[in-house]
PDB file of N, CA and C in Angstrom:
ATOM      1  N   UNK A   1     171.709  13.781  80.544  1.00  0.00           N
ATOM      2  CA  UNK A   1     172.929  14.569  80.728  1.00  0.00           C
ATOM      3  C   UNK A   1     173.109  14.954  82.196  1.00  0.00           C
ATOM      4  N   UNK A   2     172.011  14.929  82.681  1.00  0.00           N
ATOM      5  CA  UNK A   2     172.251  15.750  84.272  1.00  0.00           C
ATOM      6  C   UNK A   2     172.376  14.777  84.854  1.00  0.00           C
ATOM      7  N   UNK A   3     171.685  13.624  84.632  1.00  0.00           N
ATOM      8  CA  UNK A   3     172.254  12.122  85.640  1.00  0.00           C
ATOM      9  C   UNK A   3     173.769  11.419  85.511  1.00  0.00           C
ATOM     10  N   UNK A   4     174.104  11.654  84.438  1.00  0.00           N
ATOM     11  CA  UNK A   4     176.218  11.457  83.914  1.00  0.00           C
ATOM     12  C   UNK A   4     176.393  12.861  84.862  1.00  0.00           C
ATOM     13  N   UNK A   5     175.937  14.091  84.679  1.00  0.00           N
ATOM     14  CA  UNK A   5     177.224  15.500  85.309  1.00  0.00           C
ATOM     15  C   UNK A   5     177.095  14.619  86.688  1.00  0.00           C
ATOM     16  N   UNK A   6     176.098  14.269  87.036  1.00  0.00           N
ATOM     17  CA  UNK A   6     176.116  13.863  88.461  1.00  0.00           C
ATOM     18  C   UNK A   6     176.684  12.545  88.910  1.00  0.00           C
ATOM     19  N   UNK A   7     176.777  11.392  88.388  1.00  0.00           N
ATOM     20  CA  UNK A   7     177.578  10.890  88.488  1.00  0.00           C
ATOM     21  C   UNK A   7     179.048  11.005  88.327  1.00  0.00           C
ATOM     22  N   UNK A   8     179.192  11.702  87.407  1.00  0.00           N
ATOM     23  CA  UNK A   8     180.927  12.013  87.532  1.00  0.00           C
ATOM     24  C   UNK A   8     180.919  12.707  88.432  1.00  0.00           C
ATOM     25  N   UNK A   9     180.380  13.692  89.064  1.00  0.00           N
ATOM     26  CA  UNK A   9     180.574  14.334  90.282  1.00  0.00           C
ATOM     27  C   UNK A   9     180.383  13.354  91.431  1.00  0.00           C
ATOM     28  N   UNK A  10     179.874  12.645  91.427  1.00  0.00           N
ATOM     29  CA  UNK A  10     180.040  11.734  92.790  1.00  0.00           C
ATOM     30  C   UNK A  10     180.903  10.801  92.593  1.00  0.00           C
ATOM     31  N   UNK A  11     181.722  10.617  91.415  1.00  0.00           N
ATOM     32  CA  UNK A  11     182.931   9.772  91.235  1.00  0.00           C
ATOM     33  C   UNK A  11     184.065  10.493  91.731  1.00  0.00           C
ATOM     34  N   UNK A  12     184.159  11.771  90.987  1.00  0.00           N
ATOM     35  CA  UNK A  12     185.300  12.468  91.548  1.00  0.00           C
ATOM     36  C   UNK A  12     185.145  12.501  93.530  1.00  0.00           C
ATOM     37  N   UNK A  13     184.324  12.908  93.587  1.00  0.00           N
ATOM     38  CA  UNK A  13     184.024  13.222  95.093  1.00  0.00           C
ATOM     39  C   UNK A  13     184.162  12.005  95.865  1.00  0.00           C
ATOM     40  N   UNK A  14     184.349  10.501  95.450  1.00  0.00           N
ATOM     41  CA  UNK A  14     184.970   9.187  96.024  1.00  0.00           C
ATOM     42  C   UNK A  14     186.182   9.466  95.829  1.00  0.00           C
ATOM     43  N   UNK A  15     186.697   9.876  94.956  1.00  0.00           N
ATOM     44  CA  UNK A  15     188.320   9.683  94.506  1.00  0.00           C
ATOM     45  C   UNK A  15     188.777  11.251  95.004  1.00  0.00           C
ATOM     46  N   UNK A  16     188.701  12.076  94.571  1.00  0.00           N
ATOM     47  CA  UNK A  16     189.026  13.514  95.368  1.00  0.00           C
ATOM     48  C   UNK A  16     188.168  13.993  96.246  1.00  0.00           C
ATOM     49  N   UNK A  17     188.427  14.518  97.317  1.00  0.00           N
ATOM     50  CA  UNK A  17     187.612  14.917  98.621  1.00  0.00           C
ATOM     51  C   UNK A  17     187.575  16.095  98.070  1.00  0.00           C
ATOM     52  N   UNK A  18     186.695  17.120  98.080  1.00  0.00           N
ATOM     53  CA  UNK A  18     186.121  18.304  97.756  1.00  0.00           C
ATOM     54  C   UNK A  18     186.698  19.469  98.588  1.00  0.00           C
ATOM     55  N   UNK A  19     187.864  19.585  98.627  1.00  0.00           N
ATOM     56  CA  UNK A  19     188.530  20.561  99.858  1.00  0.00           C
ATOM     57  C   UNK A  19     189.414  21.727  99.325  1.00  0.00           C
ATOM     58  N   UNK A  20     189.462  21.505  97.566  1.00  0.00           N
ATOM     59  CA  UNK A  20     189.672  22.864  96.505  1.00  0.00           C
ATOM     60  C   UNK A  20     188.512  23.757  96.395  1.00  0.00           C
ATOM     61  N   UNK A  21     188.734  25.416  96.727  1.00  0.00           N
ATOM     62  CA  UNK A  21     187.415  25.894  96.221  1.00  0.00           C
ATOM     63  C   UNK A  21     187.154  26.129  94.758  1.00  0.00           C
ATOM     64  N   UNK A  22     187.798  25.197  93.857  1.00  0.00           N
ATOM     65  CA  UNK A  22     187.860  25.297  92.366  1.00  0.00           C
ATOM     66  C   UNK A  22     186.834  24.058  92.612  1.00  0.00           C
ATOM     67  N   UNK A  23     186.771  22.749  92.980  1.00  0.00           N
ATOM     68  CA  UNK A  23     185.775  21.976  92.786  1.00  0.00           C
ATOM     69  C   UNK A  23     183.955  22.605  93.422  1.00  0.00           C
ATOM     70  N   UNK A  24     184.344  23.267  94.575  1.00  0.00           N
ATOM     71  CA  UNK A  24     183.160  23.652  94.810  1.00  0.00           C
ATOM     72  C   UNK A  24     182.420  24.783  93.626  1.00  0.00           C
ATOM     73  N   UNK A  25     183.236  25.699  93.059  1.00  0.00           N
ATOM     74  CA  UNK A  25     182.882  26.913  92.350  1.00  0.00           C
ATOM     75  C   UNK A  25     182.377  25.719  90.564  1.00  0.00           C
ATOM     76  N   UNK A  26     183.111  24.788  90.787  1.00  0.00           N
ATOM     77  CA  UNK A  26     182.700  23.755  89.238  1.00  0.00           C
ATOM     78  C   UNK A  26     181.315  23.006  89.580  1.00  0.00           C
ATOM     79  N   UNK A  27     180.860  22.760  90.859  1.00  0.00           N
ATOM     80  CA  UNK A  27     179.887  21.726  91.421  1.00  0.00           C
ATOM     81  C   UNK A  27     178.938  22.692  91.288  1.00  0.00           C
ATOM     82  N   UNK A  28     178.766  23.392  91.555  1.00  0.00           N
ATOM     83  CA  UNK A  28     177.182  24.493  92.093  1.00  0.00           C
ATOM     84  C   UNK A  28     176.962  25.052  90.612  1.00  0.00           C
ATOM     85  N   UNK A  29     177.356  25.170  89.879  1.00  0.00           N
ATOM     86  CA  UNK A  29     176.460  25.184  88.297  1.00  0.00           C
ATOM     87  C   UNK A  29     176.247  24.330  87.446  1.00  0.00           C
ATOM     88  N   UNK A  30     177.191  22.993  87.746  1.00  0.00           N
ATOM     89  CA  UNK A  30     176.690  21.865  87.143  1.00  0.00           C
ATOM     90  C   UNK A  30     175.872  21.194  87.366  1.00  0.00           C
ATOM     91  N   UNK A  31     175.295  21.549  89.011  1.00  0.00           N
ATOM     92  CA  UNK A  31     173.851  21.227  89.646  1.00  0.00           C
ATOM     93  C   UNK A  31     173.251  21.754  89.935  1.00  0.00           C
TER      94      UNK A  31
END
């Protein structure tokens, strides 16, 4: 499960640049 949260997080983060502080506040407890 933690190797998929993390891949979709590095999918989104190819396709959306991380420059919402809604993606940062979603990233730091899913990792």
């Amino acid at each position: 499960n933690k190797a998929e949260g993390k891949c979709l997080i590095e999918a989104l983060d190819a396709i959306l640049p991380p420059t919402r502080p809604t993606d940062k506040a979603l990233r730091l407890p899913l990792q």
